[in-house]
Protein backbone atom coordinates (compact mmCIF):
# COMPACT_ATOMS: atom_id res chain seq x y z
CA UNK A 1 -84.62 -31.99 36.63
CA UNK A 2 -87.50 -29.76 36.02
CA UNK A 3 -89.57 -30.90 39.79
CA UNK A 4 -92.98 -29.01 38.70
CA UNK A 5 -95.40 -32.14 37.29
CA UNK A 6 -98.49 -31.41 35.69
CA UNK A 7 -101.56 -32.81 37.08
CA UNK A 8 -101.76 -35.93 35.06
CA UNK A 9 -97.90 -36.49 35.13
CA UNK A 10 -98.29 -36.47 39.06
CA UNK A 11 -100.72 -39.00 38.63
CA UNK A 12 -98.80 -41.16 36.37
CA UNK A 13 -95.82 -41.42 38.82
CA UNK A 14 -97.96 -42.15 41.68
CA UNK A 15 -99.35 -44.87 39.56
CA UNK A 16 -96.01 -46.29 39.61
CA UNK A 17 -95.14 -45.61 43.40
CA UNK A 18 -98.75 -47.80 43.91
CA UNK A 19 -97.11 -50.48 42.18
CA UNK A 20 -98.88 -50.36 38.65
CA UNK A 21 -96.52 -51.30 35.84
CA UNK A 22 -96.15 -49.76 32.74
CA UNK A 23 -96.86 -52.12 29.68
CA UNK A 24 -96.90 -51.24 25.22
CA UNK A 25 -100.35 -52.86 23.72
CA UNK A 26 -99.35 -52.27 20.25
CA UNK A 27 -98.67 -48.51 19.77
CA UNK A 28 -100.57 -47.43 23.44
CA UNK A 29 -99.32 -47.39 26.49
CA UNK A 30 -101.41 -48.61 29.72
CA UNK A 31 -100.95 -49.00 33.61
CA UNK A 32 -101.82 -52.22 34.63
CA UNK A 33 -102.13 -53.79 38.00
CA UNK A 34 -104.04 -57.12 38.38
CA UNK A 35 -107.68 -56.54 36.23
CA UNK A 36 -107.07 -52.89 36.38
CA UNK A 37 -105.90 -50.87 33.38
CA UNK A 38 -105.05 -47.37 32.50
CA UNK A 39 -104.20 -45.80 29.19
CA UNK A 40 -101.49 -42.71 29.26
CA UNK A 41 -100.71 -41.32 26.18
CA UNK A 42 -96.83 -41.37 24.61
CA UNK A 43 -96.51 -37.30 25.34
CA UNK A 44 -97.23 -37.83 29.00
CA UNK A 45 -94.42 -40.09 28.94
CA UNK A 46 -92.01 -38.19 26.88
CA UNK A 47 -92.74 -35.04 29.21
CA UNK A 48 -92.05 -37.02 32.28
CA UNK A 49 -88.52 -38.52 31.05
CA UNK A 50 -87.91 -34.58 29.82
CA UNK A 51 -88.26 -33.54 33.50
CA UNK A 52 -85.93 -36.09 34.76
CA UNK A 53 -89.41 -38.05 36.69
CA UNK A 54 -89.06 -41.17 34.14
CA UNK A 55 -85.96 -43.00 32.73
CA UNK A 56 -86.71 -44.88 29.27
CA UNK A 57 -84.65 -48.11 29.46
CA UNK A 58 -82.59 -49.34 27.05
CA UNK A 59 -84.81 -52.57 26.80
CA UNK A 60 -87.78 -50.18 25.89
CA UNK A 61 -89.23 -49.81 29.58
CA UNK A 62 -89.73 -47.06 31.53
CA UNK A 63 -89.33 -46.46 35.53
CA UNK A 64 -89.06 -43.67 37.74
CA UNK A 65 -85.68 -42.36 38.06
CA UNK A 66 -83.50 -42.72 41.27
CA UNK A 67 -82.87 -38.76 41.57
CA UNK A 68 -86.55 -38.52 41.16
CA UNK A 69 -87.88 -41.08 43.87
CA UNK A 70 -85.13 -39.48 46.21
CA UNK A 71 -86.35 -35.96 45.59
CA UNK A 72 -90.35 -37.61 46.50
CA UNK A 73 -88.59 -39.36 49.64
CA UNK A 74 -87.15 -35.64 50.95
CA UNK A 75 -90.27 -34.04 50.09
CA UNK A 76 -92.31 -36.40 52.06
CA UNK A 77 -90.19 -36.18 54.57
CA UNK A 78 -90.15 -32.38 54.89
CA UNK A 79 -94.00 -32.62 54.65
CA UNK A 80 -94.23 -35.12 57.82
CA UNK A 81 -91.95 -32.47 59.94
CA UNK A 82 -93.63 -29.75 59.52
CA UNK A 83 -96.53 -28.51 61.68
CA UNK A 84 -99.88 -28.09 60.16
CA UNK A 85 -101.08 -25.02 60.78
CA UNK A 86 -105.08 -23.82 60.86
């Protein structure tokens, strides 16, 4: 798993950790939550199942993975331990 994201692929996923789903509208993709909606393009996606961030279902959807949303859980973690310094 490739743990480096991209701007816009760090954005995607925390779409999903805020509890936006992914849903197909004919050929594009969109985050929706309630009213709100979000087009990501197909790449985005492909490059986030290529690092090992997304796993494509096989009834066509797509969630984060479980090695991925452990690695965000130790990272967090590691974050909240450590001192901040000035």
């Amino acid at each position: 798993m490739k743990l480096k994201l991209t701007p816009t692929q760090n954005l995607c996923v925390g779409f999903l950790e805020s509890g936006f789903k992914l849903m197909q509208f004919d050929e594009q993709f969109y985050f929706v939550k309630g009213e709100r909606r979000q087009k990501v393009l197909p790449k985005t996606l492909d490059a986030l199942v290529n690092r090992g961030a997304l796993e494509h279902t096989k009834q066509g959807d797509y969630m984060l993975s479980d090695e991925f949303v452990a690695h965000r859980k130790k990272m967090r973690q590691v974050h909240e331990t450590k001192p901040m310094q000035h």
